[in-house]
Each structure stands twice: as C-alpha cells, then as structure tokens.
N, C-alpha and C. Protein backbone atom coordinates (compact mmCIF):
# COMPACT_ATOMS: atom_id res chain seq x y z
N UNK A 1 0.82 -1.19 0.00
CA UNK A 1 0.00 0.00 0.00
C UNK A 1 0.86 1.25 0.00
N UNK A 2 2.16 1.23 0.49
CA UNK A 2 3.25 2.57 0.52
C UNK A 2 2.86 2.50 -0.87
N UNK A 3 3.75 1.60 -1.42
CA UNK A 3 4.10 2.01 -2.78
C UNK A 3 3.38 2.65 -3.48
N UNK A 4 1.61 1.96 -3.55
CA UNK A 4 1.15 2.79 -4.43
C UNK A 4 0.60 4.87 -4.16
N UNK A 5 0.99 4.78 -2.79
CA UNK A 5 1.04 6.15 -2.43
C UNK A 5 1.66 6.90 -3.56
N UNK A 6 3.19 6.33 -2.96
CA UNK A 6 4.20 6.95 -3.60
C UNK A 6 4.15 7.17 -5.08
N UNK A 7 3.83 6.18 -5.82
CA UNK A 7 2.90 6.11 -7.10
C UNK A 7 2.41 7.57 -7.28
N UNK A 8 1.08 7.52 -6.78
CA UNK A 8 -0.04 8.90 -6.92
C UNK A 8 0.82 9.97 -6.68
N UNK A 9 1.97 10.45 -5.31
CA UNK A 9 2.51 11.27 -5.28
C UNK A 9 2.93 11.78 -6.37
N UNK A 10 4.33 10.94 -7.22
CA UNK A 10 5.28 11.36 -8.15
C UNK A 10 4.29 11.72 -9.20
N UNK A 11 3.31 10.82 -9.31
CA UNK A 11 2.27 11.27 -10.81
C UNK A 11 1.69 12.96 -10.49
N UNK A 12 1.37 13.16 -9.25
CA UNK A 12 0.67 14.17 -9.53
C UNK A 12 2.15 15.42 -9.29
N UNK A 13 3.15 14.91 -8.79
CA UNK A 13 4.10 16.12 -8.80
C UNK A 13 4.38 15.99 -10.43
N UNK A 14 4.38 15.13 -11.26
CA UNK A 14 5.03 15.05 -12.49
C UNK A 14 3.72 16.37 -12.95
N UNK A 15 2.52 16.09 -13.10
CA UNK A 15 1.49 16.88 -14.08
C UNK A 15 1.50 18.37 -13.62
N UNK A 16 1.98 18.00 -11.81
CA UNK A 16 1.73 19.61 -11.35
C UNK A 16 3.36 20.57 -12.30
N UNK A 17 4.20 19.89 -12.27
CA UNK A 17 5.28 20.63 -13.19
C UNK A 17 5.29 20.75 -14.70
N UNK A 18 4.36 19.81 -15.24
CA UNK A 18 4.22 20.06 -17.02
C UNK A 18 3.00 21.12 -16.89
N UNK A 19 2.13 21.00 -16.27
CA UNK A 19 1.08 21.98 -16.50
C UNK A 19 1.56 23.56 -15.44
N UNK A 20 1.97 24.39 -15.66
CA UNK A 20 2.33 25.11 -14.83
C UNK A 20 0.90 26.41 -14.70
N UNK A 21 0.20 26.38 -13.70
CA UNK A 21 -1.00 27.10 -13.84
C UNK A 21 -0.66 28.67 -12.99
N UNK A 22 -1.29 29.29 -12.84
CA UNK A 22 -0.82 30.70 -12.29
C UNK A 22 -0.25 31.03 -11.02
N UNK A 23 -0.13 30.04 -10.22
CA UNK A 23 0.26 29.81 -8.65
C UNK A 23 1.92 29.74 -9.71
N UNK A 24 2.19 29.23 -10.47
CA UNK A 24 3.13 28.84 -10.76
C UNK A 24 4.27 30.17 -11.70
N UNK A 25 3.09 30.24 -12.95
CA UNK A 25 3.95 31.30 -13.76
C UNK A 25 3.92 32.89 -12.92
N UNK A 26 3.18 33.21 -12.08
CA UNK A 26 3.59 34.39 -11.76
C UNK A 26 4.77 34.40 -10.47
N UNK A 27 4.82 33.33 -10.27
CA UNK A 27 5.58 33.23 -8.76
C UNK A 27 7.33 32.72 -9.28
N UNK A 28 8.06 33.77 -9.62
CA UNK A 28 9.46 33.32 -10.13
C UNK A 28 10.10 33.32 -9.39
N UNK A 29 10.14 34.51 -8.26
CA UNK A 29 11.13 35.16 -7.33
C UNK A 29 11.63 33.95 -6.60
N UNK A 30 11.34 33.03 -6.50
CA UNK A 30 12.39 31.96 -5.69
C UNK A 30 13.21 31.03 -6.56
N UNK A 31 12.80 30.81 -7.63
CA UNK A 31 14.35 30.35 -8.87
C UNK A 31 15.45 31.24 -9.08
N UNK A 32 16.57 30.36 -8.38
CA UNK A 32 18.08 31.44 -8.55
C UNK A 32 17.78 31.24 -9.58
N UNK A 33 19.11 32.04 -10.72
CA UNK A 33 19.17 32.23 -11.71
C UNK A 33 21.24 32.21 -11.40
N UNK A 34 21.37 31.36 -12.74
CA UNK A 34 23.17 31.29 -12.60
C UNK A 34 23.59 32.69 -12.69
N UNK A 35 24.98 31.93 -11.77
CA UNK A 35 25.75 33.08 -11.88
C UNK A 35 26.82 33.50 -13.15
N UNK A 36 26.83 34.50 -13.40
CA UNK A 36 27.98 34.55 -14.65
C UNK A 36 29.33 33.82 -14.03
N UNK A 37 29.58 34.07 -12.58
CA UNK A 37 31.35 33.59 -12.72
C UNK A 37 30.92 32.39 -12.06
N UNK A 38 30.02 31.33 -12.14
CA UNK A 38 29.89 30.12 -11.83
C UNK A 38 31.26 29.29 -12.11
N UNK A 39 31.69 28.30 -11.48
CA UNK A 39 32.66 27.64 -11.90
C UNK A 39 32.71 26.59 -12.67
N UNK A 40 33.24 25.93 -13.84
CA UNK A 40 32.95 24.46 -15.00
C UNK A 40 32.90 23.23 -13.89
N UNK A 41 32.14 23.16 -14.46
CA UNK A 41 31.83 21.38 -13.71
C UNK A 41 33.31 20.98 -13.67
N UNK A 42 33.78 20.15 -12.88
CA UNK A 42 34.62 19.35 -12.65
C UNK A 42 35.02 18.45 -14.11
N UNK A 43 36.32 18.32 -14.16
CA UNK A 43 36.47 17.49 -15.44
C UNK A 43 36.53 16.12 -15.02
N UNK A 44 36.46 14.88 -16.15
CA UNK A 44 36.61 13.87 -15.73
C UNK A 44 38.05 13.04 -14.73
N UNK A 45 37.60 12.57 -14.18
CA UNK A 45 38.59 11.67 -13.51
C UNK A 45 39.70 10.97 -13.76
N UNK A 46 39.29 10.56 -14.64
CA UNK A 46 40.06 9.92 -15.67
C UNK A 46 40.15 9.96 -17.03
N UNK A 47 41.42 10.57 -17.73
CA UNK A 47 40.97 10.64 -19.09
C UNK A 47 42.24 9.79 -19.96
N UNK A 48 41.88 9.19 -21.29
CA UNK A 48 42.85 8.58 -22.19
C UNK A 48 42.97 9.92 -22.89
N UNK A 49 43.83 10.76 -22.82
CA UNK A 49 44.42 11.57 -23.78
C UNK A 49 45.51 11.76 -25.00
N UNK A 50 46.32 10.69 -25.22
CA UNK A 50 46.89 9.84 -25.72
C UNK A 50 46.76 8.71 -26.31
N UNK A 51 46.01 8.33 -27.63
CA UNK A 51 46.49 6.55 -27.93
C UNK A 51 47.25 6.67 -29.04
N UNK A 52 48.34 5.93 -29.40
CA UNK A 52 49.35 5.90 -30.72
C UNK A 52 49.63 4.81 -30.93
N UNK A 53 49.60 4.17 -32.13
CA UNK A 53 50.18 3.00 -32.36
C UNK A 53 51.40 3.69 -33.07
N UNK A 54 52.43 2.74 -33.55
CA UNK A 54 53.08 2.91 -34.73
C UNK A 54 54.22 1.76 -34.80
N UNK A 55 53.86 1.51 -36.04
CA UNK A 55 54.60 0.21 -36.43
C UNK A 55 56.11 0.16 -36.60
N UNK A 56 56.83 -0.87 -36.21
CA UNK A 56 58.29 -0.65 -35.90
C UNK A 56 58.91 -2.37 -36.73
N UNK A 57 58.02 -2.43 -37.54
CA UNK A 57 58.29 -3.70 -38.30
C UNK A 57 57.75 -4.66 -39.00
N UNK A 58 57.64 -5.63 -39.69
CA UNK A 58 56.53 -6.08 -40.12
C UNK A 58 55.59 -7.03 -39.22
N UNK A 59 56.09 -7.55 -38.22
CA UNK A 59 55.27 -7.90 -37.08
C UNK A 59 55.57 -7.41 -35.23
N UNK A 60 55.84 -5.94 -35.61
CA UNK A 60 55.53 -5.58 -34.20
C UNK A 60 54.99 -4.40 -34.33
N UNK A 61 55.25 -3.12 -33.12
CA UNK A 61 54.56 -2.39 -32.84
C UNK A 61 54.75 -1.84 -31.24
N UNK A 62 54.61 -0.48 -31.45
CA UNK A 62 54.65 0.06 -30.15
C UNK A 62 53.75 1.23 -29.87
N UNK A 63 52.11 0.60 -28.97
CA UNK A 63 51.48 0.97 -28.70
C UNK A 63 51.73 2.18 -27.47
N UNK A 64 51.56 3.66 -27.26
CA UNK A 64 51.75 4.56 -26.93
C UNK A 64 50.26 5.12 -25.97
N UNK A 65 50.27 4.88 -24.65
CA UNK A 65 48.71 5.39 -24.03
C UNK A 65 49.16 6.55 -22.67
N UNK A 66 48.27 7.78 -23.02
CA UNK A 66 48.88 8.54 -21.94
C UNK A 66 47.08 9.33 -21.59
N UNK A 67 47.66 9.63 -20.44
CA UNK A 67 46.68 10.23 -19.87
C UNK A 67 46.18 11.33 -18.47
N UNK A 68 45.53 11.17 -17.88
CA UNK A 68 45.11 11.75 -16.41
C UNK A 68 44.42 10.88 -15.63
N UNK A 69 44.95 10.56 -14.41
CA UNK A 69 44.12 9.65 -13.86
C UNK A 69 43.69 10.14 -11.92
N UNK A 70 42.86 9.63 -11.54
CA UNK A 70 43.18 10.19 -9.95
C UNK A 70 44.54 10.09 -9.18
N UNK A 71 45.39 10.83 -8.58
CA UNK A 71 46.78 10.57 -7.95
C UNK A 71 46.32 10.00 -6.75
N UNK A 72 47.79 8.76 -6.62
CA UNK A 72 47.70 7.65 -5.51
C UNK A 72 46.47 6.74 -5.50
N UNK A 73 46.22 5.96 -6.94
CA UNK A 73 45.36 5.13 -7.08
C UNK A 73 46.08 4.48 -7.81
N UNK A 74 46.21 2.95 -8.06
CA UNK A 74 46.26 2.43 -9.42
C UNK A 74 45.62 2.42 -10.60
N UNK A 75 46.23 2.55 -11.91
CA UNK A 75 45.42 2.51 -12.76
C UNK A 75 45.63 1.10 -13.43
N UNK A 76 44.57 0.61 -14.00
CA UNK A 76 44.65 -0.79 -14.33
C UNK A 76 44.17 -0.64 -16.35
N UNK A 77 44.88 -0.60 -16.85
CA UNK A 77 44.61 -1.12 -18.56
C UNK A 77 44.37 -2.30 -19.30
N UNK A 78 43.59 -2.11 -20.01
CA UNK A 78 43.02 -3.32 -20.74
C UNK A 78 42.85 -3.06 -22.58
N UNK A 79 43.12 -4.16 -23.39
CA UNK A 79 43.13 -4.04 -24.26
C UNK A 79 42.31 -5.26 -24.96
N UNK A 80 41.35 -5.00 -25.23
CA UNK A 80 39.97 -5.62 -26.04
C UNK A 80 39.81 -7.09 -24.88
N UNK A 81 39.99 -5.80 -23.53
CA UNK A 81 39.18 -7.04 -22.17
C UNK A 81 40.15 -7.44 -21.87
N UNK A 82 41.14 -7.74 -22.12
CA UNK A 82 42.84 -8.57 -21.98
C UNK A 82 43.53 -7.65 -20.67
N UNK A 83 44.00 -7.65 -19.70
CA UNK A 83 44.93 -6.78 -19.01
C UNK A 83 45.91 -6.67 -19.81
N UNK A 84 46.47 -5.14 -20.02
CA UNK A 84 47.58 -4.91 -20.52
C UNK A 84 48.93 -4.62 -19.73
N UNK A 85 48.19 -3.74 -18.58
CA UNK A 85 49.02 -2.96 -17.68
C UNK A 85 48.76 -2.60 -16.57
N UNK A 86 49.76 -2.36 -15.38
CA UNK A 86 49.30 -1.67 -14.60
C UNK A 86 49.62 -0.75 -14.20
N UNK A 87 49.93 0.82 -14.23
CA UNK A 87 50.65 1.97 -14.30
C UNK A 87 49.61 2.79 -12.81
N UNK A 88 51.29 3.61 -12.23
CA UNK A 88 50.59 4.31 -10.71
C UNK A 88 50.85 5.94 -11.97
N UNK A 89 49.76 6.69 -11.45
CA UNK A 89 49.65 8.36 -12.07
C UNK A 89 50.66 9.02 -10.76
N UNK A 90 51.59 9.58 -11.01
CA UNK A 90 52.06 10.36 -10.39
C UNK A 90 51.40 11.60 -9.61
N UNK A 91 52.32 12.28 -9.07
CA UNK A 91 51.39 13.43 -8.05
C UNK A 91 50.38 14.22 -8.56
N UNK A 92 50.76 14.97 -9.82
CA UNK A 92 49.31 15.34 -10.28
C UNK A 92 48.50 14.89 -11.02
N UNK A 93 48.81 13.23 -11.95
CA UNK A 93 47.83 12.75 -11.79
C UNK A 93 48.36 12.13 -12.67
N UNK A 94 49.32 12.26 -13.49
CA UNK A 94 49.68 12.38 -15.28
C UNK A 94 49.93 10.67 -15.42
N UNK A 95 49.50 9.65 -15.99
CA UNK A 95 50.22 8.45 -16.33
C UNK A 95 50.42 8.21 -17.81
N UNK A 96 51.40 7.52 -18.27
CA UNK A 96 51.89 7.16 -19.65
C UNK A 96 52.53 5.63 -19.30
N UNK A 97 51.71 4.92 -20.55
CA UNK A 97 52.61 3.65 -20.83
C UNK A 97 52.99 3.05 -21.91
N UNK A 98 53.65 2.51 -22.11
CA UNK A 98 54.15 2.06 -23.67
C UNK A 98 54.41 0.32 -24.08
N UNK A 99 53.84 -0.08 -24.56
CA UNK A 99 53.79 -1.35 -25.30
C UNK A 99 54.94 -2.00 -26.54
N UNK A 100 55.63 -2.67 -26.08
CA UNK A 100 55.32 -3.27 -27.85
C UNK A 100 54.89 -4.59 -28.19
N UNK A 101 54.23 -4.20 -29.30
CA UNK A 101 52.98 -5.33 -29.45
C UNK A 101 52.93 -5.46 -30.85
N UNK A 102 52.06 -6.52 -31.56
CA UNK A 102 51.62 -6.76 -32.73
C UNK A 102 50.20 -5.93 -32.68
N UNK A 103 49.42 -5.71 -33.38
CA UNK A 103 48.19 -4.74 -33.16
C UNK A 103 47.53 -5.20 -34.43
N UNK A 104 46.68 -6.25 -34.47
CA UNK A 104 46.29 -6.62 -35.88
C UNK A 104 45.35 -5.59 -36.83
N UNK A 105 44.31 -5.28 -38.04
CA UNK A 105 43.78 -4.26 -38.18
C UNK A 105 42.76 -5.12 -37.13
N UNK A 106 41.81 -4.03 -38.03
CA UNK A 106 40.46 -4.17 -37.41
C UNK A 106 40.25 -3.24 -35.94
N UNK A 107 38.89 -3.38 -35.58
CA UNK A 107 38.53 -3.15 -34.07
C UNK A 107 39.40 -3.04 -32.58
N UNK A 108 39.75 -2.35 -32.13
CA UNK A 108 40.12 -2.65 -30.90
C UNK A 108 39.61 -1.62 -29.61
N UNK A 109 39.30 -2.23 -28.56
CA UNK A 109 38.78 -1.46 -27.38
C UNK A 109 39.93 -1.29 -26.18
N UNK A 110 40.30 0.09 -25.99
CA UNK A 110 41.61 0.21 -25.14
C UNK A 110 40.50 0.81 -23.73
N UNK A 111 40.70 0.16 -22.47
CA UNK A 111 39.97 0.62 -21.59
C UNK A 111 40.97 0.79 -20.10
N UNK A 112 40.55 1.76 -19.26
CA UNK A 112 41.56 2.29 -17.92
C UNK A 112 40.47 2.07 -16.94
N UNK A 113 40.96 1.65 -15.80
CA UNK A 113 40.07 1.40 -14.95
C UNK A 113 40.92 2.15 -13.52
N UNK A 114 40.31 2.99 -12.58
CA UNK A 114 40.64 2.88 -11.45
C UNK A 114 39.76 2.45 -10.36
N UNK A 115 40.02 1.68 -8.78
CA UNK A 115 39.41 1.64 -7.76
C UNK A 115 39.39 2.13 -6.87
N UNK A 116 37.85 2.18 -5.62
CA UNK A 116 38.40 2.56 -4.59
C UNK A 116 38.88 1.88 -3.62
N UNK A 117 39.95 1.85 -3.39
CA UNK A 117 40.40 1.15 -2.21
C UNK A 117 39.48 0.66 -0.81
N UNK A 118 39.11 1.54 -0.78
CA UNK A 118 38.11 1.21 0.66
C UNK A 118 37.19 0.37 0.52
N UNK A 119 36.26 0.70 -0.72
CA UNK A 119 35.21 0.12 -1.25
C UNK A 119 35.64 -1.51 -2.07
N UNK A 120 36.36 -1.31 -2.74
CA UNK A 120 36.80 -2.62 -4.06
C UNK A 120 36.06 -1.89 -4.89
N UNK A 121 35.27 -0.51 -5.14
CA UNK A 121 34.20 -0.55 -6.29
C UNK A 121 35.34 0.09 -7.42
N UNK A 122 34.62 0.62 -8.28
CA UNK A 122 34.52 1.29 -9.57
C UNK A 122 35.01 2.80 -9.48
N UNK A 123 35.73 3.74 -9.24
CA UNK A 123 36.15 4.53 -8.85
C UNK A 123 36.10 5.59 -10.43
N UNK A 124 36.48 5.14 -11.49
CA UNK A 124 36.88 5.79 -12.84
C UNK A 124 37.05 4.75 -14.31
N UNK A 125 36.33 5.05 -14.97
CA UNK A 125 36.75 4.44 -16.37
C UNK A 125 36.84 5.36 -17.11
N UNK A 126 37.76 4.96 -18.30
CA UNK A 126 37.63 5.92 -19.42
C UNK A 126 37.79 4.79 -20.69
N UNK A 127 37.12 4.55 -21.66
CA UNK A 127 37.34 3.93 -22.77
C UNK A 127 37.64 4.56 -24.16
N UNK A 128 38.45 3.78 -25.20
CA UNK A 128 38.00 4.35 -26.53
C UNK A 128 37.80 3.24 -27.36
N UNK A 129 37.50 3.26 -28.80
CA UNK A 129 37.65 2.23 -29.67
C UNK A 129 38.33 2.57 -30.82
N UNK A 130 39.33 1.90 -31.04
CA UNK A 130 40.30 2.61 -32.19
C UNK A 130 39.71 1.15 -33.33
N UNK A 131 40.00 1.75 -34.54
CA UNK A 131 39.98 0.83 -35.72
C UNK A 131 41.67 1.39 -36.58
N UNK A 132 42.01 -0.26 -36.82
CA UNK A 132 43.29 -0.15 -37.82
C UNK A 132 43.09 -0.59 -39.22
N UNK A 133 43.62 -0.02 -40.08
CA UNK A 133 43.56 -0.20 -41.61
C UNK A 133 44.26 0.21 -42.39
N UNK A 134 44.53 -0.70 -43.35
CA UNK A 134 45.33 -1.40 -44.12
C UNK A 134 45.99 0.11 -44.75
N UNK A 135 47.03 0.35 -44.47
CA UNK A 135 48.20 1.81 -45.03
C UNK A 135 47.20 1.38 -47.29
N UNK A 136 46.82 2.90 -46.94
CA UNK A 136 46.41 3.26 -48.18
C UNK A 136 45.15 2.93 -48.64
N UNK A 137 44.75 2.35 -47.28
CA UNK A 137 43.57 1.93 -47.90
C UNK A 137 42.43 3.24 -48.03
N UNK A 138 41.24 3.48 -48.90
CA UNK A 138 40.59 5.05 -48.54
C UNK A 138 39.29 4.00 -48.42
N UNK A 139 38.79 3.36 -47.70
CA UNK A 139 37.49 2.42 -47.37
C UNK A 139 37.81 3.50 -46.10
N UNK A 140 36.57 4.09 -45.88
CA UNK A 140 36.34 4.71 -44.49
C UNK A 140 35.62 3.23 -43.52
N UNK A 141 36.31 3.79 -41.94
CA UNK A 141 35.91 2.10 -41.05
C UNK A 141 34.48 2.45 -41.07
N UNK A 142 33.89 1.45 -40.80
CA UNK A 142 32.15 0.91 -40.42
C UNK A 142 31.96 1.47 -38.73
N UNK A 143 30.53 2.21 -39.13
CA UNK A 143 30.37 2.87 -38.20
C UNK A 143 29.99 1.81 -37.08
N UNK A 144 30.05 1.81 -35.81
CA UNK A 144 29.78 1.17 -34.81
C UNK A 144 28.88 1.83 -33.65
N UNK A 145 27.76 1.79 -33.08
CA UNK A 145 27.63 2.72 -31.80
C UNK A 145 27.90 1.59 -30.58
N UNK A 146 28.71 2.33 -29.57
CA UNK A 146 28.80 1.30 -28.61
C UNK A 146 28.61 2.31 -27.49
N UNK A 147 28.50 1.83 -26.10
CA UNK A 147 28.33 2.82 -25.08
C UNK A 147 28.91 1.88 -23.96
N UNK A 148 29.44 2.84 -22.94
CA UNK A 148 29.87 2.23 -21.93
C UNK A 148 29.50 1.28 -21.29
C-alpha cells in the first residue's frame, strides 16, 4: 500500500510541473538564476588523452597510451578485455605507458580502470575504440555505436 502512495505522489508532482498554472507562472522570485562567474563542472577523472600505435616492423609495434588519472590510485589497462598494464599516475595525476605489441587491423577497445580502495568498487573508467587499416587503404571504417 506505501508504494502505491508513492505512485499517486510522483504522478501528480510530475502533471503539477508540465502543466504550470498561475500559482506557478507568476511566482518566479524563488528560482536562482546562474551566476555569470559560476565555476565548469569538474572534469573527468580519468581521461585517455593519448592513444598511438606505430609500427616498428613487419610484425611488431609500439602501442603509446597517456593520460590523467586520480593521484595515488592504481590505474589498471586493458586491451579488447585482456589486461595490458598496470601503471601508478604520479602526483598530479599524469600516467603514460608504452607497449610493444603486434596490433592486428580491425577493431580494438583500449579501456583504464581505477578503484576505490576502501570500497573494491569502480572509482573511474575511461574507454576508446580505435579501428586499424590497411596503409592506403581510402574504405572509411564501419560505423559502430557502442556505449559504456
């Protein structure tokens, strides 16, 4: 029986805010309004700002990943789900690591993970998806939508 309270509540706060009747439009004076020198949201936590491949032979490669991560956390890397790495971000935050690897074309998903210690949870991700192809080729890659 709560529940369906709670039900009727949210429904009628939902209609009382789409329909706004004159209790409503004449009464503004209590909505702040931003400030011009408001400050930017916070940037992300973690960012891949850096990915480079570049080939150093006919079967290798030296994959290049740099970034920002929270300082005094580990950061943990993965490459299409695979652990790649595990790199600490220095004091202000900065981490870089370097590979060498084979990197076949096609698809690949490079992903950073940090935790919280206290918790074991989920602290920061950042992903990208790079596609490789064939030097000269002009076939633009196939679009993909993927989401975190």
């Amino acid at each position: 029986m709560n529940s369906y309270r709670i039900l009727v509540v949210m429904l009628v706060l939902a209609f009382g805010a789409a329909l706004p009747g004159p209790a409503f439009a004449d009464d503004v004076s209590h909505v702040e309004q931003p400030s011009a020198k408001e400050s930017p949201p916070p940037r992300a936590p973690l960012r891949l700002n850096t990915v480079d491949f570049q080939e150093t032979g006919a079967e290798s490669g030296k994959l290049t990943l740099a970034g920002v991560a929270l300082p005094g956390k580990e950061l943990y890397l993965f490459l299409d789900d695979e652990p790649l790495a595990t790199v600490a971000p220095d004091d202000a935050g900065k981490w870089t690591h370097e590979s060498e690897m084979k990197l076949d074309e096609g698809r690949h998903t490079l992903r950073a993970d940090q935790y919280d210690e206290s918790t074991n949870m989920l602290a920061a991700r950042a992903m990208v998806t790079i596609q490789r192809v064939k030097p000269g080729s002009n076939e633009p890659p196939a679009p993909k939508a993927t989401s975190p």
